[in-house]
Protein backbone atom coordinates (compact mmCIF):
# COMPACT_ATOMS: atom_id res chain seq x y z
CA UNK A 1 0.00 0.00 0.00
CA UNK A 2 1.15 3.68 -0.82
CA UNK A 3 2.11 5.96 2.35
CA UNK A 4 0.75 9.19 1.67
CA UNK A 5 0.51 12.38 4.04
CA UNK A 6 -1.65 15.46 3.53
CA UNK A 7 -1.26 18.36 5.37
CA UNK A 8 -4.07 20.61 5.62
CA UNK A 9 -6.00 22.68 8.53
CA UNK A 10 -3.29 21.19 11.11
CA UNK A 11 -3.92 17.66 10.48
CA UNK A 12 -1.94 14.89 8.55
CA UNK A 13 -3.56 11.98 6.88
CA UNK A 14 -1.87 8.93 5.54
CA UNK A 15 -3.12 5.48 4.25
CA UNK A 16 -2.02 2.58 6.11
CA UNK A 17 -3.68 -1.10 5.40
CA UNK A 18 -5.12 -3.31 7.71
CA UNK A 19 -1.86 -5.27 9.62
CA UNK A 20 -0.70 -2.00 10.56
CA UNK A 21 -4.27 -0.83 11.46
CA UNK A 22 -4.50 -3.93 13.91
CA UNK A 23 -0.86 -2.99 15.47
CA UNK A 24 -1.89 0.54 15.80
CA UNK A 25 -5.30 -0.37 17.17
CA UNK A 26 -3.79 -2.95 19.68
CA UNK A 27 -1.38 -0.31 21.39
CA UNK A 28 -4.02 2.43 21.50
CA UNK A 29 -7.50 2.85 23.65
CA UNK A 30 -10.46 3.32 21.32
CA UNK A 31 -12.57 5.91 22.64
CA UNK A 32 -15.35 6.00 20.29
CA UNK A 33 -16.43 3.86 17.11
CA UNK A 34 -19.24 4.99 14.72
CA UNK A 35 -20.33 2.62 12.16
CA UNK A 36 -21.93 4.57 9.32
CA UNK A 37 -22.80 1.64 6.90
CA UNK A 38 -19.84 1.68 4.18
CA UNK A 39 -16.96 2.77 6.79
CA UNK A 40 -16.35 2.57 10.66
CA UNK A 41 -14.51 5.87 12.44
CA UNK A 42 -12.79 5.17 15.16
CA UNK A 43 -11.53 7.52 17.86
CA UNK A 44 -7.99 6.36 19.82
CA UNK A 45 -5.58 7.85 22.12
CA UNK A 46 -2.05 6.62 21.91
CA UNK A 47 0.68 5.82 24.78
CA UNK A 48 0.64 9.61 25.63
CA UNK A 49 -2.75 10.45 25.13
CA UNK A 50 -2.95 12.22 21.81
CA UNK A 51 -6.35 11.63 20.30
CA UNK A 52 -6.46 10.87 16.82
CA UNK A 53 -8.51 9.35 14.31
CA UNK A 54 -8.66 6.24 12.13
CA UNK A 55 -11.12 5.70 9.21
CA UNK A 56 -11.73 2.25 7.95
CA UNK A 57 -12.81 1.42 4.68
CA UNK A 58 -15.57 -0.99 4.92
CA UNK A 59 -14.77 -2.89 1.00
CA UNK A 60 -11.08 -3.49 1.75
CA UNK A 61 -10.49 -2.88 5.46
CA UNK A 62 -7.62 -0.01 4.65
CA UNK A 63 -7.58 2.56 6.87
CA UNK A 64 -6.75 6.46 6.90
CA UNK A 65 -5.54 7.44 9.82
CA UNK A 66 -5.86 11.43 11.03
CA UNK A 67 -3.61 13.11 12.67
CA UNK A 68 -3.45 16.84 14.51
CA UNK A 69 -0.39 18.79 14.25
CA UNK A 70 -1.23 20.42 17.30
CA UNK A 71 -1.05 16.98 20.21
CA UNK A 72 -2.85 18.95 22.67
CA UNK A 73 -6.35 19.42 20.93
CA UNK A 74 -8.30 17.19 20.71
CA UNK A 75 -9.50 15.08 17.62
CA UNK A 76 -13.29 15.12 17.77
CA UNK A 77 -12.91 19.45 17.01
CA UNK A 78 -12.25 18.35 13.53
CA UNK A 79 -13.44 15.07 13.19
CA UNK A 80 -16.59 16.63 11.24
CA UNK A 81 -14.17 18.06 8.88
CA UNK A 82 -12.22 15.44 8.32
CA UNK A 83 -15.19 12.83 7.34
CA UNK A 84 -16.49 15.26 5.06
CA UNK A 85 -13.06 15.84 3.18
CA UNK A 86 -12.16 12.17 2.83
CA UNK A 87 -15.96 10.95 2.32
């Protein structure tokens, strides 16, 4: 799979597939999941409590995973944003 970031409004997105989804998702705390038919968004905080996001395709399981420049605020301010960009 093809590693891509984006940069825009303070976030970073890249593409990661589904073994490094489960890795990720393993090491993290899942704070919120919202199924909405043809993807699941899910809503983790890593080792140091950064909140970020992770969007799963639902056809191939790949996953885009969100990222704030800023790790002190918090990822459900743009989460809106970000689902509407990428969907």
């Amino acid at each position: 799979m093809t590693h891509t970031n984006k940069h825009a409004c303070g976030l970073s997105a890249r593409a990661i597939d589904t073994s490094e989804f489960a890795a990720i998702y393993e090491t993290c705390e899942c704070l919120f999941t919202y199924d909405n038919g043809g993807s699941r968004t899910f809503v983790l905080t890593d080792s140091n409590g950064v909140d970020f996001l992770a969007i799963q395709d639902g056809a191939d399981g790949n996953v885009v995973i969100v990222e704030l420049a800023d790790a002190h605020e918090s990822a459900h301010h743009y989460a809106r944003e970000v689902l509407n960009r990428v969907f």
